[in-house]
PDB file of N, CA and C in Angstrom:
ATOM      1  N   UNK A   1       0.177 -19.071  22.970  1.00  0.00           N
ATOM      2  CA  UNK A   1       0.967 -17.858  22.826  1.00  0.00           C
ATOM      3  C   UNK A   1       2.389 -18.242  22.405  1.00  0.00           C
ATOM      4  N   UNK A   2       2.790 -16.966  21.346  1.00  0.00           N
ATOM      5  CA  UNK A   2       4.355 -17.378  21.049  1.00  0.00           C
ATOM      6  C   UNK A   2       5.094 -16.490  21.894  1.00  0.00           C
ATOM      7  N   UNK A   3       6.576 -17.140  21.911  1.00  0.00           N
ATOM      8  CA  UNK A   3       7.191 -16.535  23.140  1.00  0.00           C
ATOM      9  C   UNK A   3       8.452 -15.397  22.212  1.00  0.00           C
ATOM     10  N   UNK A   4       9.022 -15.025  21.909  1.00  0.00           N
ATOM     11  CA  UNK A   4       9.907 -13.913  21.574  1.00  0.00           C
ATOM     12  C   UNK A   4      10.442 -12.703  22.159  1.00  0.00           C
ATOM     13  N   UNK A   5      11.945 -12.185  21.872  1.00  0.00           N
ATOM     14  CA  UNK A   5      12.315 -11.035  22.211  1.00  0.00           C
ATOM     15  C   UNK A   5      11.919  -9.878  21.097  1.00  0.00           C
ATOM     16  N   UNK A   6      11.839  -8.988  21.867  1.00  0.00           N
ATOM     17  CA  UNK A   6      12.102  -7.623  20.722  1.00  0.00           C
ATOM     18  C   UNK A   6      13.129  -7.046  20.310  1.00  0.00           C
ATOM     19  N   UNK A   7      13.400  -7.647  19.291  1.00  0.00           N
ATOM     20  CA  UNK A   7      14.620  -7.292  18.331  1.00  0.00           C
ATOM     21  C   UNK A   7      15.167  -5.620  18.158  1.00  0.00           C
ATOM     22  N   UNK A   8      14.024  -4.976  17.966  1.00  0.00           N
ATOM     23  CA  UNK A   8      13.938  -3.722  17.548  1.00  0.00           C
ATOM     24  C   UNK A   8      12.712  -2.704  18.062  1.00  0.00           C
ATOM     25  N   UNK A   9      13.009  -1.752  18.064  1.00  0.00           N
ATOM     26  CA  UNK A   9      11.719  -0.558  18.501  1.00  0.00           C
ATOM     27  C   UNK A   9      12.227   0.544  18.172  1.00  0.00           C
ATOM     28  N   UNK A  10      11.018   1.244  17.191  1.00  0.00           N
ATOM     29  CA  UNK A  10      11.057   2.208  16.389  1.00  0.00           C
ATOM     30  C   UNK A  10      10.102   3.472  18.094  1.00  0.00           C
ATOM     31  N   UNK A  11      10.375   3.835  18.886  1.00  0.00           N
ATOM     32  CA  UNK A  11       9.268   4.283  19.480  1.00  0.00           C
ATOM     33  C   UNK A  11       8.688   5.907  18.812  1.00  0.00           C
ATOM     34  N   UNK A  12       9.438   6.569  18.112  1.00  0.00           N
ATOM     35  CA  UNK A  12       8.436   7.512  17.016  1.00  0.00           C
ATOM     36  C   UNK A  12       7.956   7.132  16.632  1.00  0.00           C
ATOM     37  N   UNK A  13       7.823   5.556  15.893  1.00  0.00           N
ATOM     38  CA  UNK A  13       7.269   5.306  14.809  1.00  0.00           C
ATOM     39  C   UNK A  13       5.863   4.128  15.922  1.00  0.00           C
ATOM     40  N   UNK A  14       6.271   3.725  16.680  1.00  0.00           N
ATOM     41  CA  UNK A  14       5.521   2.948  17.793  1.00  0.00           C
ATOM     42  C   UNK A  14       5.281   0.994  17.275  1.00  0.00           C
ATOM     43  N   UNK A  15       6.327   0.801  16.293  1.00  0.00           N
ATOM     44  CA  UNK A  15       6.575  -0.735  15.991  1.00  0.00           C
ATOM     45  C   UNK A  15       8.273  -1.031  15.901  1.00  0.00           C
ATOM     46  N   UNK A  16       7.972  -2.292  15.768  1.00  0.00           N
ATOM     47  CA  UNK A  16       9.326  -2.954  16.000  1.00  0.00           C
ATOM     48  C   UNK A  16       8.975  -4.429  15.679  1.00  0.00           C
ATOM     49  N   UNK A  17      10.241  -5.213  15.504  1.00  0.00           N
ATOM     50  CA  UNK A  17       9.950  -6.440  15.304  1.00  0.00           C
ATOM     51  C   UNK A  17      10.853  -7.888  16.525  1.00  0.00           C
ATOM     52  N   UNK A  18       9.914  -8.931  16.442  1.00  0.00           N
ATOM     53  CA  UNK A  18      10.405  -9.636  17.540  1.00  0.00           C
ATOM     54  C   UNK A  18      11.332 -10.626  16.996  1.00  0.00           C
ATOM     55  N   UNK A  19      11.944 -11.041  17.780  1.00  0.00           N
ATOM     56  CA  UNK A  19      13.065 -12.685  17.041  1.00  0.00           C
ATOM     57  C   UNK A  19      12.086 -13.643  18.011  1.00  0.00           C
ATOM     58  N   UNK A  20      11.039 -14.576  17.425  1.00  0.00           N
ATOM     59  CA  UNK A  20      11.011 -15.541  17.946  1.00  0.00           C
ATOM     60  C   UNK A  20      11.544 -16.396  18.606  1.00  0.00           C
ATOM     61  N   UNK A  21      11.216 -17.265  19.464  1.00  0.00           N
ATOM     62  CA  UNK A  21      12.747 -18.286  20.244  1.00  0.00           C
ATOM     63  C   UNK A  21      12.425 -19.416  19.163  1.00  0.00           C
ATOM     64  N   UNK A  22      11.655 -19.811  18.514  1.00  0.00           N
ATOM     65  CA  UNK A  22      11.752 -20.564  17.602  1.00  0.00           C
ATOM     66  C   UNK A  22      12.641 -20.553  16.296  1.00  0.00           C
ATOM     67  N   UNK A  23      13.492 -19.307  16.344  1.00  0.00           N
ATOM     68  CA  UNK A  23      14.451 -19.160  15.275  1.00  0.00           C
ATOM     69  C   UNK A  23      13.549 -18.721  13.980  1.00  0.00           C
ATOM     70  N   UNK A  24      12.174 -18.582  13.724  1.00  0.00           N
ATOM     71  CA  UNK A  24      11.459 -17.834  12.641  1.00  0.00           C
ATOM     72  C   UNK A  24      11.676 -17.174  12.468  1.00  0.00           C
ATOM     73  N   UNK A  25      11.128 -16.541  10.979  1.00  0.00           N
ATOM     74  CA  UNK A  25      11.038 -15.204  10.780  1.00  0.00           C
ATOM     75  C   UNK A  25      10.667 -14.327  11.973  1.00  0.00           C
ATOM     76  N   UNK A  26      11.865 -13.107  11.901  1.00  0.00           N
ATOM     77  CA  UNK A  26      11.241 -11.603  12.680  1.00  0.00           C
ATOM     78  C   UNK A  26       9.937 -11.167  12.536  1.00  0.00           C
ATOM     79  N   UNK A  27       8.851 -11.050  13.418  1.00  0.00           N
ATOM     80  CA  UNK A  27       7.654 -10.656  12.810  1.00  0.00           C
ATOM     81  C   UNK A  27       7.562  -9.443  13.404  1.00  0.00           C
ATOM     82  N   UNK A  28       6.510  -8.739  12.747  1.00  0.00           N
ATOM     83  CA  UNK A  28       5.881  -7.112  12.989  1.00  0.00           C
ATOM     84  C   UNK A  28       5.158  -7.559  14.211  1.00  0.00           C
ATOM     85  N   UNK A  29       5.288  -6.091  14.678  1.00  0.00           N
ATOM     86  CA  UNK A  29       4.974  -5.430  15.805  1.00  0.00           C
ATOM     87  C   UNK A  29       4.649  -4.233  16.150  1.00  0.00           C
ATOM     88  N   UNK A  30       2.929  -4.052  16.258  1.00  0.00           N
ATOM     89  CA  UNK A  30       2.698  -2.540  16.158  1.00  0.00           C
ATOM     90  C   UNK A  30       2.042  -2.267  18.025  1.00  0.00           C
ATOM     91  N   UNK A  31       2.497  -1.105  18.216  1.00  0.00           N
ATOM     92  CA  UNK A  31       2.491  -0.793  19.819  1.00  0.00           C
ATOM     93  C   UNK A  31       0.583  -1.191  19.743  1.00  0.00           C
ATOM     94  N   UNK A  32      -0.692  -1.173  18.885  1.00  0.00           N
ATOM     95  CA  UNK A  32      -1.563  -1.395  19.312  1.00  0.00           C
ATOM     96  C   UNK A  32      -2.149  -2.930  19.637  1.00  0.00           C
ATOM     97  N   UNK A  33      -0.794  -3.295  19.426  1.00  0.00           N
ATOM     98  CA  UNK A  33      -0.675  -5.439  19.742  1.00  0.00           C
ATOM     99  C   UNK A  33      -0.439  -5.513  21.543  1.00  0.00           C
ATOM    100  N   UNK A  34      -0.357  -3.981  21.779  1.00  0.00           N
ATOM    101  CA  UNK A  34       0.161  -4.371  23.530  1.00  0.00           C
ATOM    102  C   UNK A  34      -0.893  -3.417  24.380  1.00  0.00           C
ATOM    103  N   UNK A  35      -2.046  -3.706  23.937  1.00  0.00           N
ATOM    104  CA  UNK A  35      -3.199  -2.636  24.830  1.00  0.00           C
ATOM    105  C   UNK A  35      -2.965  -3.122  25.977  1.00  0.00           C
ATOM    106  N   UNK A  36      -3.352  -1.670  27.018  1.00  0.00           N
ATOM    107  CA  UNK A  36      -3.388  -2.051  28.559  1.00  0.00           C
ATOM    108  C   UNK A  36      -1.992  -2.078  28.927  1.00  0.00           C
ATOM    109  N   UNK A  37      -1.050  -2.237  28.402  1.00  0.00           N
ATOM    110  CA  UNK A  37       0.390  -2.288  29.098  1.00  0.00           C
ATOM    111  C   UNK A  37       0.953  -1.052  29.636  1.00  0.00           C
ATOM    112  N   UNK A  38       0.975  -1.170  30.831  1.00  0.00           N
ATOM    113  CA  UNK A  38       1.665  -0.330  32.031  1.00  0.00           C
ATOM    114  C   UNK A  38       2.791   0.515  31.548  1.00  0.00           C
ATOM    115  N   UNK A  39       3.744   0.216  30.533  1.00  0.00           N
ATOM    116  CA  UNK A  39       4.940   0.484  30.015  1.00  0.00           C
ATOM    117  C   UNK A  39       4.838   0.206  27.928  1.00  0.00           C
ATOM    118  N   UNK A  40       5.774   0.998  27.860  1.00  0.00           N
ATOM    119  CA  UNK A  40       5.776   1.207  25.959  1.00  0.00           C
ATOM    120  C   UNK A  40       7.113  -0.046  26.343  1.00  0.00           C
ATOM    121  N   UNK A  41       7.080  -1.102  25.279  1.00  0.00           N
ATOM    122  CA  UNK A  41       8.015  -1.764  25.147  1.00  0.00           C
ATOM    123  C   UNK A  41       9.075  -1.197  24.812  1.00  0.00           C
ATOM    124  N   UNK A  42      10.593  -2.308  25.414  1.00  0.00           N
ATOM    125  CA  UNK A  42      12.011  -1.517  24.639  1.00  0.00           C
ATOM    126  C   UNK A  42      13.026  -3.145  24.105  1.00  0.00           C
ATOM    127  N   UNK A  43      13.822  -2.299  23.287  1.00  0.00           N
ATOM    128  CA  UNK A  43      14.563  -3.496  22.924  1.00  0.00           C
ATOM    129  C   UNK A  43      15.113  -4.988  24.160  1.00  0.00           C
ATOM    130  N   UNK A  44      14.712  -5.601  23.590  1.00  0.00           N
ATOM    131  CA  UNK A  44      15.407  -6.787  24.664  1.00  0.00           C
ATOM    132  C   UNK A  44      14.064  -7.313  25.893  1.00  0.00           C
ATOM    133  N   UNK A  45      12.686  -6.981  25.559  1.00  0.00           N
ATOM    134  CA  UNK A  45      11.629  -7.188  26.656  1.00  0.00           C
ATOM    135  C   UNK A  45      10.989  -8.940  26.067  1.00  0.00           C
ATOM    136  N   UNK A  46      11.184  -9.465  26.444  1.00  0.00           N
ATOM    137  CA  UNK A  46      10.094 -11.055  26.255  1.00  0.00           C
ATOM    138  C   UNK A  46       8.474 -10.149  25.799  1.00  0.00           C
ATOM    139  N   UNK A  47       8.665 -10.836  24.854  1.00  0.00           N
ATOM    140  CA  UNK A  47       6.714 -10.818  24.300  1.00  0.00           C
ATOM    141  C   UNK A  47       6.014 -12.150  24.054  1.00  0.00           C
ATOM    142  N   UNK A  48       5.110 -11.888  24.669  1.00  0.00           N
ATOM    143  CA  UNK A  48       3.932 -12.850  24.329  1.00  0.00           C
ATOM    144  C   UNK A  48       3.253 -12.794  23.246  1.00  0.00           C
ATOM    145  N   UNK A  49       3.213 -13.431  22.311  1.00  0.00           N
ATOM    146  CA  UNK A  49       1.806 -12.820  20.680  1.00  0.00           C
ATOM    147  C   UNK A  49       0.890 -14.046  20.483  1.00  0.00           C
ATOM    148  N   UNK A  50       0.163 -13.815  19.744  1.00  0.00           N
ATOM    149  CA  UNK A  50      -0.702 -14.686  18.796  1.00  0.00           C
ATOM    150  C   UNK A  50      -0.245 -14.246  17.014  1.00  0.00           C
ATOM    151  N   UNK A  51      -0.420 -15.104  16.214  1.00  0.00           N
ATOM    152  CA  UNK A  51      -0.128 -14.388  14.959  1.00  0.00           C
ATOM    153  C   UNK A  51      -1.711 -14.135  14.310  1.00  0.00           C
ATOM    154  N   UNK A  52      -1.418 -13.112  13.361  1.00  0.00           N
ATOM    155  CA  UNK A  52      -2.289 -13.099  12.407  1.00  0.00           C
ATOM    156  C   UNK A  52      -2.074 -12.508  11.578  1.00  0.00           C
ATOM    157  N   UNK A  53      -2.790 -12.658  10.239  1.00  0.00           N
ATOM    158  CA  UNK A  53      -1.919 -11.379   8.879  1.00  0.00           C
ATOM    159  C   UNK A  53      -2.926 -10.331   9.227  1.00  0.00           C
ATOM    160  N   UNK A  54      -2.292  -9.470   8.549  1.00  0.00           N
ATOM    161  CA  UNK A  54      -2.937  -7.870   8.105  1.00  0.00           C
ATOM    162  C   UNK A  54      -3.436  -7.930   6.923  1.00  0.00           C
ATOM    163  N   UNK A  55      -4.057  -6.885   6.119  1.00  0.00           N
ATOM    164  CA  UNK A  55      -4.738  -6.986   5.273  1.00  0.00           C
ATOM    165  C   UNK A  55      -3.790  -7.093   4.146  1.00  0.00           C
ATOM    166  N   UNK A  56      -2.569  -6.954   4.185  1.00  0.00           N
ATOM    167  CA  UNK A  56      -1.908  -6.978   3.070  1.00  0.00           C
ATOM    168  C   UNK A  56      -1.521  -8.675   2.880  1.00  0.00           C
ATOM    169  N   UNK A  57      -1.857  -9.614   3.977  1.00  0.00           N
ATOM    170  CA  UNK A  57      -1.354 -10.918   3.848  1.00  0.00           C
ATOM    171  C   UNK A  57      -0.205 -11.021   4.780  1.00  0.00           C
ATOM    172  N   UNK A  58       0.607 -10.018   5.184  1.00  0.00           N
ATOM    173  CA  UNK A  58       1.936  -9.990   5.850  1.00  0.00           C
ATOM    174  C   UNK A  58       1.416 -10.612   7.684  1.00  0.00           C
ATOM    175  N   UNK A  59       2.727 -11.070   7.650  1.00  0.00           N
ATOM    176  CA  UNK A  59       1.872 -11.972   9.281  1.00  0.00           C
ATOM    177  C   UNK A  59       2.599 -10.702  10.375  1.00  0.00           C
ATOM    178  N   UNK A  60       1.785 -10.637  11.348  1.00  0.00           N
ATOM    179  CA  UNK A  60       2.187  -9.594  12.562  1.00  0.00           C
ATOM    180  C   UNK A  60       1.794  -9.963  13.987  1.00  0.00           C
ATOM    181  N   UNK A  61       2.516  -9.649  14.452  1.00  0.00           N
ATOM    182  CA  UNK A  61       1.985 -10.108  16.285  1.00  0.00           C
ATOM    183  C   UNK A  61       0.501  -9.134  16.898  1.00  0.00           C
ATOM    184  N   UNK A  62       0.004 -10.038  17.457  1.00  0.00           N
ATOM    185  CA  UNK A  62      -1.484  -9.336  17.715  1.00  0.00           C
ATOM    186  C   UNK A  62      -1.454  -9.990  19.440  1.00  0.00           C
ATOM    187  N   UNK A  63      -2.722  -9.272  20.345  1.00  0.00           N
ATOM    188  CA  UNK A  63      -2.726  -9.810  21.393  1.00  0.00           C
ATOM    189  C   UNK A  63      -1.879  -9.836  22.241  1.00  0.00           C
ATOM    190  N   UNK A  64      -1.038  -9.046  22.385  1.00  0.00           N
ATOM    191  CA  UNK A  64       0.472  -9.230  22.602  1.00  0.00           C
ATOM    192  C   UNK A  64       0.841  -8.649  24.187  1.00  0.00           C
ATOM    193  N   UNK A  65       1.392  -9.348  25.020  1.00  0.00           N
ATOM    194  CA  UNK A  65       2.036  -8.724  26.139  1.00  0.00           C
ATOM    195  C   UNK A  65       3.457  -8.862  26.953  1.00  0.00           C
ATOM    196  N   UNK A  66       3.739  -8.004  27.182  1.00  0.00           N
ATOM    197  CA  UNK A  66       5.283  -8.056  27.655  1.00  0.00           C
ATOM    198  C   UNK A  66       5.606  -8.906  29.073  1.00  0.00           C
ATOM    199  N   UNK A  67       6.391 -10.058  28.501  1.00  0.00           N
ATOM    200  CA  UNK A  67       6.438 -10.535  30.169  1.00  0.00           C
ATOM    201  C   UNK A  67       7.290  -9.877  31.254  1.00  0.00           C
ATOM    202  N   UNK A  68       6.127  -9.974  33.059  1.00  0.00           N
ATOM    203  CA  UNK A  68       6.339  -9.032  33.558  1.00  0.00           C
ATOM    204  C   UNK A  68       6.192  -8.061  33.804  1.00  0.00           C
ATOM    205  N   UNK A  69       5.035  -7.275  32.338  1.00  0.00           N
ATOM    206  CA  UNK A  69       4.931  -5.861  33.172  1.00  0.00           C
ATOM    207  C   UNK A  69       3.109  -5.880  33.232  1.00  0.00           C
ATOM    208  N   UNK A  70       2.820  -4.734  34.150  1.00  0.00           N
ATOM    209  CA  UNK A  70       1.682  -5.168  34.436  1.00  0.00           C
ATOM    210  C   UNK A  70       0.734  -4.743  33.185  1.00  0.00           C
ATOM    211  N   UNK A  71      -0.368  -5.624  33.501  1.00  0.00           N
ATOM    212  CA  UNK A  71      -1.517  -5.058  31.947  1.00  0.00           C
ATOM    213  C   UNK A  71      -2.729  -4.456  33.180  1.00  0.00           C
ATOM    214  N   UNK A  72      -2.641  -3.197  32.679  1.00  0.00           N
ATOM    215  CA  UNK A  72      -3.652  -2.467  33.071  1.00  0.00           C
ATOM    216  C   UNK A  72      -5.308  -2.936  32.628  1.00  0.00           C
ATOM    217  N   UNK A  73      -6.353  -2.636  33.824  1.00  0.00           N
ATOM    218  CA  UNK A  73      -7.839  -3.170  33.666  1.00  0.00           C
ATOM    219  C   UNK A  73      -8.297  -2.134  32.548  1.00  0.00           C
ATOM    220  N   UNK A  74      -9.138  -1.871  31.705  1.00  0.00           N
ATOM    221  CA  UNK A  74     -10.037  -1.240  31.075  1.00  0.00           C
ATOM    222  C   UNK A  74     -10.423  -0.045  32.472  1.00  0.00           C
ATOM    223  N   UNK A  75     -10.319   1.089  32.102  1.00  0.00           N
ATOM    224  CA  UNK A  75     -10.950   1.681  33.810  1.00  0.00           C
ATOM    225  C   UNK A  75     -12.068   2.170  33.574  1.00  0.00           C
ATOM    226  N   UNK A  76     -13.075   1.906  32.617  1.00  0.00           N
ATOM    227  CA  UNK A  76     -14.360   1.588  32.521  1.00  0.00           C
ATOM    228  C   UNK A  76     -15.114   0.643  33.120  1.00  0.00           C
ATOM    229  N   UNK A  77     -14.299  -0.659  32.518  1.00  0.00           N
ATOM    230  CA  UNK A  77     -14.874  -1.400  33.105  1.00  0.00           C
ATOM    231  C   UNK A  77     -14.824  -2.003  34.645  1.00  0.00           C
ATOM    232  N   UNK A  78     -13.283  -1.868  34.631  1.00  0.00           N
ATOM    233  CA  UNK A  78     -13.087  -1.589  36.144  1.00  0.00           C
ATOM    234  C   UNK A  78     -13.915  -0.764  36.946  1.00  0.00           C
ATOM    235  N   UNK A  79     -14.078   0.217  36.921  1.00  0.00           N
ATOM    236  CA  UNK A  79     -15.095   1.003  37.835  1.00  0.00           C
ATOM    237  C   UNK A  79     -16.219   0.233  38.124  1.00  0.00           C
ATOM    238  N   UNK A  80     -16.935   0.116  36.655  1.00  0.00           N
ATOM    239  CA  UNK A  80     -18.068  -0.622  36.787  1.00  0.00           C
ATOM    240  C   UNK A  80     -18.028  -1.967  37.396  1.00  0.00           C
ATOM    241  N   UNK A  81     -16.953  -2.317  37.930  1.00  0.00           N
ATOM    242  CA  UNK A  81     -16.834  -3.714  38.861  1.00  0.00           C
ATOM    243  C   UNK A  81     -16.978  -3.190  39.926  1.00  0.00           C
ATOM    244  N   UNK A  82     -16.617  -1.935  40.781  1.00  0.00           N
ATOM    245  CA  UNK A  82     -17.164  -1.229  42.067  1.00  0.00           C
ATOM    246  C   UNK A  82     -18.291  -1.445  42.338  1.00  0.00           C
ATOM    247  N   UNK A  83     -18.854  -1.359  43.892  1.00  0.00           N
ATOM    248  CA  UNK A  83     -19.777  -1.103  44.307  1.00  0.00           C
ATOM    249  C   UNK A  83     -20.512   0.346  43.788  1.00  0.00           C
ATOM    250  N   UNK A  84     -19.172   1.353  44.027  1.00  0.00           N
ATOM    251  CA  UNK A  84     -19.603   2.893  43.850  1.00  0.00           C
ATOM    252  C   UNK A  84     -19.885   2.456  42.198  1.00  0.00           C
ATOM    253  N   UNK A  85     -19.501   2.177  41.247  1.00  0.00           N
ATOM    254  CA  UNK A  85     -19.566   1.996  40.076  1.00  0.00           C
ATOM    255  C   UNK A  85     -21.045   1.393  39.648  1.00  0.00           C
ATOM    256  N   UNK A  86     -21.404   0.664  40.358  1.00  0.00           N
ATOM    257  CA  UNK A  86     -23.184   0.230  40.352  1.00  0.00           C
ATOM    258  C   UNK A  86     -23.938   0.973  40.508  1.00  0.00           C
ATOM    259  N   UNK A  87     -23.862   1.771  41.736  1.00  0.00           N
ATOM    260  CA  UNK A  87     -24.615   2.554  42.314  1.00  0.00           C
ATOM    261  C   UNK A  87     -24.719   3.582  41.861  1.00  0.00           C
ATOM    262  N   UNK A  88     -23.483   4.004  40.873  1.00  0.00           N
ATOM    263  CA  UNK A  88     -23.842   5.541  40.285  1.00  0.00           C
ATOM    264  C   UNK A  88     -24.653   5.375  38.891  1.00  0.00           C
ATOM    265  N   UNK A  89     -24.228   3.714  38.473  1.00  0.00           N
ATOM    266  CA  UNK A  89     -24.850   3.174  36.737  1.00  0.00           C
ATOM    267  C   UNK A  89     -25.991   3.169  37.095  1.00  0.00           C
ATOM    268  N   UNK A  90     -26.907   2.801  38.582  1.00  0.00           N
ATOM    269  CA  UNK A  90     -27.862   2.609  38.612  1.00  0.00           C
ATOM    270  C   UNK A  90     -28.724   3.950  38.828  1.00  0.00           C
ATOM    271  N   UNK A  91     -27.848   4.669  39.829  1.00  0.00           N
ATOM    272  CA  UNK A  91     -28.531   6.037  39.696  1.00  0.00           C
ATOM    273  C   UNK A  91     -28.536   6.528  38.286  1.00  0.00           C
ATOM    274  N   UNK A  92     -27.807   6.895  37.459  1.00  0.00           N
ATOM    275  CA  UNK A  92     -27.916   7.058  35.927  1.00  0.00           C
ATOM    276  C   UNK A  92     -28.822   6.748  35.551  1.00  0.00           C
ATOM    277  N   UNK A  93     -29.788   5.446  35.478  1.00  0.00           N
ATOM    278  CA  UNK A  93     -30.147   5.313  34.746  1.00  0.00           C
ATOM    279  C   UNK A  93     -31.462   5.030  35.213  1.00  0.00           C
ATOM    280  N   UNK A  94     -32.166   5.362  36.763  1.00  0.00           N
ATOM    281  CA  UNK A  94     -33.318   5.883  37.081  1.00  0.00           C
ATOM    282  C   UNK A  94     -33.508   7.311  36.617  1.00  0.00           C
ATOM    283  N   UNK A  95     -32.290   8.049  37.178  1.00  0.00           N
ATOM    284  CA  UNK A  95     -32.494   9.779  36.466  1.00  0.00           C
ATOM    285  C   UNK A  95     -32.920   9.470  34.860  1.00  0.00           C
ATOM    286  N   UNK A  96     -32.551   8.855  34.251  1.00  0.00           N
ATOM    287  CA  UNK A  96     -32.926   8.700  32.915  1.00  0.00           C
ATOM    288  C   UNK A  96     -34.572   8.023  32.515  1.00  0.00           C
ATOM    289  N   UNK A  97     -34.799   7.171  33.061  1.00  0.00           N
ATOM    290  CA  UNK A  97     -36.375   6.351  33.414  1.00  0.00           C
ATOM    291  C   UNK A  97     -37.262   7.742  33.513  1.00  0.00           C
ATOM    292  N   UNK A  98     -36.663   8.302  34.821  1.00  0.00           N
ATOM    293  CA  UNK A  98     -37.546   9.558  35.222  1.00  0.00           C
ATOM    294  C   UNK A  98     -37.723  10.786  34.638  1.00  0.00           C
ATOM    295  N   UNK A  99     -36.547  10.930  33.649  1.00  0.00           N
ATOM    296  CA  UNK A  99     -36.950  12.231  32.631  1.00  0.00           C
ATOM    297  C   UNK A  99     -37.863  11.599  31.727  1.00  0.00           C
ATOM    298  N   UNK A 100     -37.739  10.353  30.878  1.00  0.00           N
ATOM    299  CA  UNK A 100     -38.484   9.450  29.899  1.00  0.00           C
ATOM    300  C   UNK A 100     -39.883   9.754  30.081  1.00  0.00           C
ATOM    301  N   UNK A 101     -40.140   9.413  31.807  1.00  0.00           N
ATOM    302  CA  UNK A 101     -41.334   9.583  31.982  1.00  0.00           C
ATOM    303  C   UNK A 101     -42.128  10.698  32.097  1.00  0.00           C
ATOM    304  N   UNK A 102     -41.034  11.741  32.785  1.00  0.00           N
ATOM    305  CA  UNK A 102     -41.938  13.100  33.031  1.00  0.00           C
ATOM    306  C   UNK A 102     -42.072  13.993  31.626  1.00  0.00           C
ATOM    307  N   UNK A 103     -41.133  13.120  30.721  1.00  0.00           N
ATOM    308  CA  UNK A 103     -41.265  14.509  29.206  1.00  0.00           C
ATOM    309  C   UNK A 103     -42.191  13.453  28.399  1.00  0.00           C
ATOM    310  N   UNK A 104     -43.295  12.385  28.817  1.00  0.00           N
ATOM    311  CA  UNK A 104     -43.477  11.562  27.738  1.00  0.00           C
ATOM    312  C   UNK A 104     -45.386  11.548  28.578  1.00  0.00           C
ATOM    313  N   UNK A 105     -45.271  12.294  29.632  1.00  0.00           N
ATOM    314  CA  UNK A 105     -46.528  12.650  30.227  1.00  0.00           C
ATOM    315  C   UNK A 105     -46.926  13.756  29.008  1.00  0.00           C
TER     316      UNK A 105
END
């Protein structure tokens, strides 16, 4: 991971760009580089990235999280890490077995 501040934030627009601590080029930054984050980034937050280009060739921060704030679980999948979350996938999907079977009599 590269380490950088955020230089800038457009939040209508939902990008901004970071100053690397490596003194590089400013790279892009689009708010869907920070899934799961607890908080919308603001000027002056530490980011974490990976690089990669976009389709135009242009390089942009991907993977990206703000150090410090929390990254929220998937709450899909979270649930489904519950006990209650088993038990209802599993009920689901006997009720489902059991219509299969009674409309296939």
């Amino acid at each position: 991971m590269i380490k950088g501040v955020l230089k800038t934030w457009k939040e209508d627009r939902g990008f901004g760009f970071i100053s690397p601590d490596d003194d590089g080029k400013d790279i892009f930054i689009h708010i869907s580089a920070l899934k799961g984050t607890s908080r919308r980034p603001v000027t002056g937050d530490v980011i974490y990235y990976q690089v990669a280009r976009d389709n135009r060739g242009k390089f942009k921060a991907v993977n990206a999280y703000i150090d410090g704030v929390e990254i929220l679980e998937d709450k899909v999948s979270g649930f489904l890490n519950t006990r209650k979350g088993l038990m209802l996938l599993a009920l689901a999907l006997a009720v489902i077995v059991a219509v299969v079977v009674f409309v296939t009599r």
